[in-house]
Protein backbone atom coordinates (compact mmCIF):
# COMPACT_ATOMS: atom_id res chain seq x y z
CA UNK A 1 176.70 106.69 100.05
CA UNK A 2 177.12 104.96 96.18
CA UNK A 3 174.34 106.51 93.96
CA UNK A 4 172.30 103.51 92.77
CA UNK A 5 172.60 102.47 89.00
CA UNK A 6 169.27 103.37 87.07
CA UNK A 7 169.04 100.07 85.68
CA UNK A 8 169.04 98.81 89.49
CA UNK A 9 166.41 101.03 90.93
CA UNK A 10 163.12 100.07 91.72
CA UNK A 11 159.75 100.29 89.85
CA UNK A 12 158.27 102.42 92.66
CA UNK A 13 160.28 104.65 91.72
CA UNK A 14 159.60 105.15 87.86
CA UNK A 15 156.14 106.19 88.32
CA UNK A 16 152.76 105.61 86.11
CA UNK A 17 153.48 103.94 82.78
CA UNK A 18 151.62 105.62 79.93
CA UNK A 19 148.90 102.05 79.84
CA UNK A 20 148.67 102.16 83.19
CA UNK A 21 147.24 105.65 83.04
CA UNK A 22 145.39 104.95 80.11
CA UNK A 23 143.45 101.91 81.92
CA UNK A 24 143.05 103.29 85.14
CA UNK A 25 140.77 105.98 82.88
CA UNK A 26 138.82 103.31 81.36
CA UNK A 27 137.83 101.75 84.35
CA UNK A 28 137.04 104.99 85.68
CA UNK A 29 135.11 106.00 82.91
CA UNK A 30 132.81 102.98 82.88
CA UNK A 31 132.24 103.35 86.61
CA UNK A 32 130.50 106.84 85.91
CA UNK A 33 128.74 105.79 83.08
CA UNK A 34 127.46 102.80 85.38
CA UNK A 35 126.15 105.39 87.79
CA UNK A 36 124.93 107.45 85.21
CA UNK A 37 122.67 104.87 83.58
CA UNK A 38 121.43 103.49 87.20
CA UNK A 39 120.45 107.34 87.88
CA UNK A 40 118.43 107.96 84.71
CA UNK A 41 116.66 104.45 85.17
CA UNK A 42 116.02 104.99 88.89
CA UNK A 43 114.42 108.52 87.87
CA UNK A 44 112.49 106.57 85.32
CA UNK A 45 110.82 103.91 87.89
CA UNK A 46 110.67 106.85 90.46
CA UNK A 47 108.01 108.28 87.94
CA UNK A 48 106.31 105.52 86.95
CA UNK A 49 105.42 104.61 90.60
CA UNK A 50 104.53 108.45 91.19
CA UNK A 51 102.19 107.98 88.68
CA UNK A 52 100.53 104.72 90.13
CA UNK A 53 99.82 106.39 93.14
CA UNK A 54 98.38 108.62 91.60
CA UNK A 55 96.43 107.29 89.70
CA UNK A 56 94.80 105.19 92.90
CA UNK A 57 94.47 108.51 95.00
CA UNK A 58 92.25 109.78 91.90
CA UNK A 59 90.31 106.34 91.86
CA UNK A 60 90.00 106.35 95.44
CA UNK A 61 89.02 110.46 95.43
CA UNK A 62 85.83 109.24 92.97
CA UNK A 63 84.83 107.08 95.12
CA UNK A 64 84.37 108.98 97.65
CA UNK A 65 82.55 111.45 96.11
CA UNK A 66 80.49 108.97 94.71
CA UNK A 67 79.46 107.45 97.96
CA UNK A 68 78.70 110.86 99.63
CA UNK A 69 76.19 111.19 96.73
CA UNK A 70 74.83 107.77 97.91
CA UNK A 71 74.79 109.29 101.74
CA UNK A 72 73.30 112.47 100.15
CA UNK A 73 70.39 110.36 99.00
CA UNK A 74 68.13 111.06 101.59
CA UNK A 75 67.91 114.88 101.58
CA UNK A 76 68.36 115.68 97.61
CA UNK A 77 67.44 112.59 95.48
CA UNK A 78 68.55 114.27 92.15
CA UNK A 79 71.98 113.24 93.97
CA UNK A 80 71.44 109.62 92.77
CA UNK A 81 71.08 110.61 89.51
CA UNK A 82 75.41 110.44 90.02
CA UNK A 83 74.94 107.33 90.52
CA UNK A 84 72.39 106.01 87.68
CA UNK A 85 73.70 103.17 85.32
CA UNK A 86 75.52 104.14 82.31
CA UNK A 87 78.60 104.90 81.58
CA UNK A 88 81.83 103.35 79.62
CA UNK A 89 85.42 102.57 80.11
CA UNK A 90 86.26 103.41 76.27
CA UNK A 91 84.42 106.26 75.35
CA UNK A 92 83.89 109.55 77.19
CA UNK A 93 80.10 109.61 77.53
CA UNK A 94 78.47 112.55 79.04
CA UNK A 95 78.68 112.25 83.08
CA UNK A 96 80.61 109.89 83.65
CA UNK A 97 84.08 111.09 82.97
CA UNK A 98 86.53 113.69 83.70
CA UNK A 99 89.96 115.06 82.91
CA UNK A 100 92.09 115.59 86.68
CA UNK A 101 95.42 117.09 87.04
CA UNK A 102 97.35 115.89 90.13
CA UNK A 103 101.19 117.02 90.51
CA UNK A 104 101.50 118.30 86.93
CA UNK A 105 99.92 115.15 85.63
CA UNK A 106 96.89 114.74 83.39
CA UNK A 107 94.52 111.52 83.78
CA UNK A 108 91.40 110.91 82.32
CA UNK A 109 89.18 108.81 84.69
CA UNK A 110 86.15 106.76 82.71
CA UNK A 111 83.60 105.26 84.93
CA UNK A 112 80.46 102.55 84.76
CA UNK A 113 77.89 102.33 87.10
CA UNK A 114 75.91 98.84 86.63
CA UNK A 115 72.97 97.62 89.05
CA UNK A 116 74.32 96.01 92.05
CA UNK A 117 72.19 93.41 94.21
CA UNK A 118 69.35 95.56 96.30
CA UNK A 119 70.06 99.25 96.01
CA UNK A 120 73.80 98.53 95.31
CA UNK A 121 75.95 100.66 92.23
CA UNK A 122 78.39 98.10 91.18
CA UNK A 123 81.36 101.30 90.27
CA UNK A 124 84.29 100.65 87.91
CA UNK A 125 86.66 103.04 87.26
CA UNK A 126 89.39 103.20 84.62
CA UNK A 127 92.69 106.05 84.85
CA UNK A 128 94.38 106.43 82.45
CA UNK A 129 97.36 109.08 81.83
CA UNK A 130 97.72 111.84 79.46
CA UNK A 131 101.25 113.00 80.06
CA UNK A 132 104.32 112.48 80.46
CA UNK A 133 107.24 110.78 78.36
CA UNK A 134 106.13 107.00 79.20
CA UNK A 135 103.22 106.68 81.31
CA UNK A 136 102.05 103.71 82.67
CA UNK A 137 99.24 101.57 81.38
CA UNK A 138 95.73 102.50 82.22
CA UNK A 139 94.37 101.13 85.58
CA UNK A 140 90.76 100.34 86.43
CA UNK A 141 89.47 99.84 90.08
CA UNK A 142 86.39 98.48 91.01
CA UNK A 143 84.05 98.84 93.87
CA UNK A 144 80.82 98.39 95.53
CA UNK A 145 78.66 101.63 96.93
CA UNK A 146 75.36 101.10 98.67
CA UNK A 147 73.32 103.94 99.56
């Protein structure tokens, strides 16, 4: 067997050039950094929507206990006084708001009660959040109680 000239042998056989190295890195490089910046903005929208649940479980929690004071009205009719007209959704006036922690959160929920047709308490109610690095915008839901 003749040895085989260097000049004559075969790329395959001279290994990874120095570039080649150097761009295999790069591409590498911005394929974590991809991932990395998909992560952090995942974890961001993750939060946000955590945060709009929330804020509609708290809504939805007020309402409830709002209509059990209209059910309550019956047997203890200072319960309605819950339920009287007032209120604002831009100032904290004195009964009708709250500060509520839910999953290390704070939200302040502002409500209005207005005079519905008949006996009705026309009930809006705005979240909005306290904490966190960017919360979402305030919310308000709206709905009708009859007693």
């Amino acid at each position: 067997m003749t040895p085989v000239p260097m000049h004559l042998r075969g790329r395959s056989e001279a290994g990874f050039t120095l570039i080649e190295l150097m761009i295999a890195i790069v591409v590498i490089v911005i394929g974590v950094l991809g991932v990395a910046a998909t992560t952090v903005s995942m974890t961001r929208t993750q939060d946000l929507t955590a945060a709009r649940v929330d804020m509609a479980a708290l809504a939805d929690n007020k309402f409830e206990e709002l209509r059990g004071f209209a059910g309550a009205k019956a047997q203890v009719p200072a319960s309605m006084a819950q339920l009287a007209v007032g209120g604002s959704l831009t100032v904290a006036t004195a009964g009708y708001n709250d500060v509520v922690v839910q999953r290390g959160r704070s939200y302040s929920r502002l409500w209005v009660v207005t005079a519905g047709v008949g006996e009705t308490r026309d009930v809006t109610i705005r979240i909005t959040p306290q904490t966190g690095n960017r919360p979402p915008a305030p919310k308000d839901f709206h709905t009708l109680i009859t007693p």
